[in-house]
Protein backbone atom coordinates (compact mmCIF):
# COMPACT_ATOMS: atom_id res chain seq x y z
CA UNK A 1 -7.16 -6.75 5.11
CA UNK A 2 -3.29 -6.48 6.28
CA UNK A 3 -0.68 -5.88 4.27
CA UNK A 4 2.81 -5.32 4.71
CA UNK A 5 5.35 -4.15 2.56
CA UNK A 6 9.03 -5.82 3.19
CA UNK A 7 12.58 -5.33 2.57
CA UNK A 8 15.61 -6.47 3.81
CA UNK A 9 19.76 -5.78 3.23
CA UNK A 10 21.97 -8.49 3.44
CA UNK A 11 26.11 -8.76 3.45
CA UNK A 12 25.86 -10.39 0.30
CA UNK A 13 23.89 -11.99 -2.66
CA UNK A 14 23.52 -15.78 -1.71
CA UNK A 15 22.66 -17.47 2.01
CA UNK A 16 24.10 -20.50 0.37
CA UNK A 17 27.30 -18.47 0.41
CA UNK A 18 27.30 -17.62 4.46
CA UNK A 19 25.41 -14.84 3.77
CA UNK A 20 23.06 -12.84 6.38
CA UNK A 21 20.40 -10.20 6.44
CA UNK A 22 21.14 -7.67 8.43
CA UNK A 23 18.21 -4.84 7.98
CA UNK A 24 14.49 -5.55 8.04
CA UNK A 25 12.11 -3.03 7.23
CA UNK A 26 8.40 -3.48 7.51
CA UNK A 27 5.45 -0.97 6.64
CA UNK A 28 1.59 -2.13 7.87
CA UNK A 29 -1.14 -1.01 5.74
CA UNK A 30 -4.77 -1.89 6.91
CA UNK A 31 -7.55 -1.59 4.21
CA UNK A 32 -4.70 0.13 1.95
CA UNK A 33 -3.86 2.92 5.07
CA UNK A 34 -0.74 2.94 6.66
CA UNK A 35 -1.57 2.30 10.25
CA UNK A 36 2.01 3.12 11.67
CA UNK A 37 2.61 0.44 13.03
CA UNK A 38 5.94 -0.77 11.60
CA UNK A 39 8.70 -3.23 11.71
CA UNK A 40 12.48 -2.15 11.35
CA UNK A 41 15.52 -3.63 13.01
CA UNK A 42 19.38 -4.20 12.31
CA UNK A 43 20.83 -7.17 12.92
CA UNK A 44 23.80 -8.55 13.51
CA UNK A 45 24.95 -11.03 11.08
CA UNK A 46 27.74 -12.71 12.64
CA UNK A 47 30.32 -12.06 9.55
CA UNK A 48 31.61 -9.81 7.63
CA UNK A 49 29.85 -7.53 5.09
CA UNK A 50 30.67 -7.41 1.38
CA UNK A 51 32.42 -4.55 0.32
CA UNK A 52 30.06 -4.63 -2.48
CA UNK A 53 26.71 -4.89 -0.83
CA UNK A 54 28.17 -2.42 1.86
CA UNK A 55 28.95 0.12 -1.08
CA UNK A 56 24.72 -0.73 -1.78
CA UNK A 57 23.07 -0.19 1.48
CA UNK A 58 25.92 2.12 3.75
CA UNK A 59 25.80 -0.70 6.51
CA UNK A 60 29.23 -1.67 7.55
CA UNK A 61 30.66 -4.96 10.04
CA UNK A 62 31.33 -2.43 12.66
CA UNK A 63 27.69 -0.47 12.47
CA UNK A 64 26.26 -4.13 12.83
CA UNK A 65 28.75 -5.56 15.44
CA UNK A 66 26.55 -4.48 18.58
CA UNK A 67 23.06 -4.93 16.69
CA UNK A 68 20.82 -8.01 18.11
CA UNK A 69 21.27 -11.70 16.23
CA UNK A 70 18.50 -12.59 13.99
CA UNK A 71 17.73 -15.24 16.90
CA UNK A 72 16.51 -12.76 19.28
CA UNK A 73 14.52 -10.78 17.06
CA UNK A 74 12.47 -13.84 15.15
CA UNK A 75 9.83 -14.27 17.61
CA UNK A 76 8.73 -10.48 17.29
CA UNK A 77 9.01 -10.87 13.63
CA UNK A 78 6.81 -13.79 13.19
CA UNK A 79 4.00 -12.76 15.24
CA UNK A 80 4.19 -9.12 13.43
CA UNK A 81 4.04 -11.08 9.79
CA UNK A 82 1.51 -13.57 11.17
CA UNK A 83 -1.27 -14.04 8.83
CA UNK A 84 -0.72 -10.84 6.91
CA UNK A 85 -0.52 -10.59 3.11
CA UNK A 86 3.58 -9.66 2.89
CA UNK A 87 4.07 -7.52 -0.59
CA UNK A 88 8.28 -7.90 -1.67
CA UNK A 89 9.61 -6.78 -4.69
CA UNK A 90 11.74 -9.79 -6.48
CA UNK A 91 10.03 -11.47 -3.21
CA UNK A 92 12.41 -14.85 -3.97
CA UNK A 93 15.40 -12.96 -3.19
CA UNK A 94 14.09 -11.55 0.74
CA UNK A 95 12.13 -15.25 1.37
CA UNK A 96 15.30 -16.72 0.85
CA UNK A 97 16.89 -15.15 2.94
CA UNK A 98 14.37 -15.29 5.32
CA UNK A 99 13.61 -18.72 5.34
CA UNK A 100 17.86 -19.29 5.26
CA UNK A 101 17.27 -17.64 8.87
CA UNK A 102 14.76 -19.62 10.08
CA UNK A 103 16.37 -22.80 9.01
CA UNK A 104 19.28 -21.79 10.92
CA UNK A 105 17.31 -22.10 14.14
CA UNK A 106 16.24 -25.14 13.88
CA UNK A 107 13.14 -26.77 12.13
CA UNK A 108 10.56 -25.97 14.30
CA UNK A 109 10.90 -22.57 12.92
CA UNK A 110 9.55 -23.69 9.45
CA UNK A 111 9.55 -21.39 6.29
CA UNK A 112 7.96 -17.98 6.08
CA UNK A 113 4.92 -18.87 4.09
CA UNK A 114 4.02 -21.03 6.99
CA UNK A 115 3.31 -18.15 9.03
CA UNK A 116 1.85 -15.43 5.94
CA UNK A 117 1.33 -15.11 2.07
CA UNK A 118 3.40 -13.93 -0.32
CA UNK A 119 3.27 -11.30 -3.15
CA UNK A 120 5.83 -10.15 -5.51
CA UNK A 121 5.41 -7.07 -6.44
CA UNK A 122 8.09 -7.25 -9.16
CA UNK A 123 5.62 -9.72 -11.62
CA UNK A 124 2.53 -7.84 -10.55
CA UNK A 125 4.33 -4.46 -12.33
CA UNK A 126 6.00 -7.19 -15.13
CA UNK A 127 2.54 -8.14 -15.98
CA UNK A 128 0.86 -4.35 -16.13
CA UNK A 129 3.70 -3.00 -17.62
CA UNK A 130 5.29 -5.45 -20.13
CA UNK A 131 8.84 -5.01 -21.46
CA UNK A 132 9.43 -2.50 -19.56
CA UNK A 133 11.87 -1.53 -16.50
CA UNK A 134 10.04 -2.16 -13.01
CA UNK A 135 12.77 -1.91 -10.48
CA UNK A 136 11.77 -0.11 -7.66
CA UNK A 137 13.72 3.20 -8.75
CA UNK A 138 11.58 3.14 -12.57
CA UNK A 139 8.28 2.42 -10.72
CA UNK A 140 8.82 5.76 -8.78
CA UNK A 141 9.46 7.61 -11.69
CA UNK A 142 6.04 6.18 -13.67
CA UNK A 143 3.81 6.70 -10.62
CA UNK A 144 5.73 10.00 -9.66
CA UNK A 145 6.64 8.95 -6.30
CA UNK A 146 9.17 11.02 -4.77
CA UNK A 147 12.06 8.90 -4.26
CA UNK A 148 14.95 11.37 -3.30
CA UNK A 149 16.14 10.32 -0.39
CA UNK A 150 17.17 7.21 -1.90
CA UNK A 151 20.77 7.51 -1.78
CA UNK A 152 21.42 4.38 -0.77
CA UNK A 153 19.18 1.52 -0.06
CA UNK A 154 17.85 1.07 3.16
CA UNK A 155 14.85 -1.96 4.12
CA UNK A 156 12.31 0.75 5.70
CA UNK A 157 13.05 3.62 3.32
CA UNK A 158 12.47 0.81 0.75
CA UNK A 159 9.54 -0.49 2.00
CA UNK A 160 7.97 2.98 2.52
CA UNK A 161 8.96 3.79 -1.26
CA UNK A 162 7.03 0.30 -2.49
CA UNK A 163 4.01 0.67 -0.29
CA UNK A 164 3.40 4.14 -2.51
CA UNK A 165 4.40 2.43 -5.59
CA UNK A 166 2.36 -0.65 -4.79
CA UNK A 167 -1.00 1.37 -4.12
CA UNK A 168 -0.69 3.77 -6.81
CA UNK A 169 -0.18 0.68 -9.09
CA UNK A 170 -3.16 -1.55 -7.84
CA UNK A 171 -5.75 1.36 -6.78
CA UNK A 172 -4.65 4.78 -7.87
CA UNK A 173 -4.25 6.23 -4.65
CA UNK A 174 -0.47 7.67 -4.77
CA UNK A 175 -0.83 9.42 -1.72
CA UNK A 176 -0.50 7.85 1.51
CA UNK A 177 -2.29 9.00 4.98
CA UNK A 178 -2.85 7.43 8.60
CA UNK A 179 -6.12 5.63 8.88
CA UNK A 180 -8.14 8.16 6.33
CA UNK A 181 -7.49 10.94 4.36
CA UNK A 182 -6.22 14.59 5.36
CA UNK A 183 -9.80 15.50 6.34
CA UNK A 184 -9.75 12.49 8.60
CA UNK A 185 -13.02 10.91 6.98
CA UNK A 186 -11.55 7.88 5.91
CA UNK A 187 -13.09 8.22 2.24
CA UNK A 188 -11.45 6.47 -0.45
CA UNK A 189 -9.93 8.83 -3.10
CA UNK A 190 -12.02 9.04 -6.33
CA UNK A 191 -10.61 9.49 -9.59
CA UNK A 192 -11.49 12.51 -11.80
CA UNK A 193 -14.28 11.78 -14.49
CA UNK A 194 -12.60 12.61 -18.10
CA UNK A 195 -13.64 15.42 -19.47
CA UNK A 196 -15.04 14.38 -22.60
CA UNK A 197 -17.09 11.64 -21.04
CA UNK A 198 -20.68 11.39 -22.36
CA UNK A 199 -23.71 13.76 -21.39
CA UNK A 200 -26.03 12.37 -18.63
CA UNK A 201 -29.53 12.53 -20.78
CA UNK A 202 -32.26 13.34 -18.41
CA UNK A 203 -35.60 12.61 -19.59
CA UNK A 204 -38.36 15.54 -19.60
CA UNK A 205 -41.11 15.19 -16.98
CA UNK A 206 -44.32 14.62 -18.36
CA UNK A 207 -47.87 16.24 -16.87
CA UNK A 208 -49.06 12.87 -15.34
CA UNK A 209 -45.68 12.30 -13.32
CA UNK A 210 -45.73 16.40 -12.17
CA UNK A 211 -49.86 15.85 -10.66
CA UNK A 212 -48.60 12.89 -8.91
CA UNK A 213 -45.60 14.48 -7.52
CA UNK A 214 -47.65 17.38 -6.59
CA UNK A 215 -49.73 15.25 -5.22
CA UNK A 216 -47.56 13.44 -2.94
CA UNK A 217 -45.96 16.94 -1.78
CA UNK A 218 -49.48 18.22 -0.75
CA UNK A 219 -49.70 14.77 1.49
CA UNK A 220 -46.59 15.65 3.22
CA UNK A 221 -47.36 19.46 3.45
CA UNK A 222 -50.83 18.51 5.06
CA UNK A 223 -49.15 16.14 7.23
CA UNK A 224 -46.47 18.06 8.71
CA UNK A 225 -48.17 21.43 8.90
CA UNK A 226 -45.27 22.98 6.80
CA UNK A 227 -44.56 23.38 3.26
CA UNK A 228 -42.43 20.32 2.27
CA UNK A 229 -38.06 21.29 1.88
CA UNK A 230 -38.27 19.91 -1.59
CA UNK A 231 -40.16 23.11 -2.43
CA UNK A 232 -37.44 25.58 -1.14
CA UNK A 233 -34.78 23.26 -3.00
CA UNK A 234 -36.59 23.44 -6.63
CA UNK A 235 -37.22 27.61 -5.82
CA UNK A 236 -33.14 28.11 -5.49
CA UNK A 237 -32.27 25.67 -7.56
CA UNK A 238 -32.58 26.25 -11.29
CA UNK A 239 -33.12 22.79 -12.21
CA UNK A 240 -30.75 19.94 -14.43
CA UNK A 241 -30.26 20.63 -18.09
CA UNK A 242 -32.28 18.75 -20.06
CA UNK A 243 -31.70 17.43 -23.40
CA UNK A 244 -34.79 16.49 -25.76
């Protein structure tokens, strides 16, 4: 299963405004790893950005000015977000602006869905966590995700941030690694069994299941010519507690 998480800045709050996104920041997870292979790029939006959303994200008209146009960077974006699951947090806010910039190229560009599906993030943490705060900054705090170089917002920082959020949320698993875990076995992490969970009860063995199993070892001994492992295992091992 793909998955990437997205964010984007813009020079403003509406496209039906004029305004442009001008960061996009794309992280690729692959059966809930991050495979590394990411999508970032600035963009230049043809206008000027708001002194408010520049006071947001740090990006200014004259960072921007020599950046590529949206235009030459949509065909690489659409075949990395091709048939991918596409996580955004308040995801009407970044597919409106995306699909604002594929409109502008013509209609043979579509709409985003067209090309991937789309989760919000932002009601999948409104419906585990009712009433509460879920921006981005208040999920990092609840699933203790170190956000502190978040001084200003930035699309890949972002999207980093939410692909911990977003898999400590839905599986648990807080920390992130490249295609397995730090041993490199690929094992899913497994959560710690509370410690007042209840007592396995192992039933006693009676006489008629020891012959048989005595039985059976005798078989293999005969067989092999050795005495069976199971034999050294039950000598060094002192055995399960039982409970009558």
């Amino acid at each position: 299963m793909r998955q990437i998480l997205l964010d984007t800045e813009t020079t403003g709050m509406e496209p039906s405004d004029g305004h442009r996104i001008i960061e996009i920041g794309c992280v690729e997870l692959v059966r809930r790893r991050l495979t590394g292979n990411n999508f970032h790029r600035y963009l230049n939006p043809e206008r000027a950005v708001d002194e408010g959303a520049e006071s947001v994200h740090g990006l200014s008209t004259a960072f921007l000015a020599d950046k590529p146009r949206f235009a030459e960077v949509a065909p690489a974006f659409v075949d990395y977000v091709r048939d991918a699951e596409l996580i955004i947090h308040n995801a009407p806010f970044d597919v409106g602006f995306l699909d604002h910039e594929l409109q502008l190229l013509g209609p043979q560009w579509g709409r985003l869905e067209d090309y991937c599906t789309v989760t919000d993030s932002l009601q999948v943490a409104r419906k585990m966590h009712p009433g509460q705060r879920v921006s981005l900054d208040a999920l990092c705090k609840r699933y203790e995700v170190d956000s502190s170089r978040r001084e200003l917002h930035g699309a890949l920082l972002d999207a980093e941030l939410l692909a911990e959020v977003y898999l400590a949320m839905t599986g648990g698993q807080a920390r992130l690694a490249f295609g397995g875990d730090a041993d490199g076995d690929g094992a899913e992490p497994v959560e710690a069994l509370p410690a007042d969970r209840p007592r396995l009860r192992v039933p006693r063995v009676g006489e008629r299941e020891q012959q048989a199993h005595e039985q059976l070892l005798q078989r293999a001994e005969a067989a092999c010519g050795e005495a069976a492992v199971w034999r050294r295992l039950a000598a060094d091992s002192p055995g399960p507690e039982v409970e009558g």
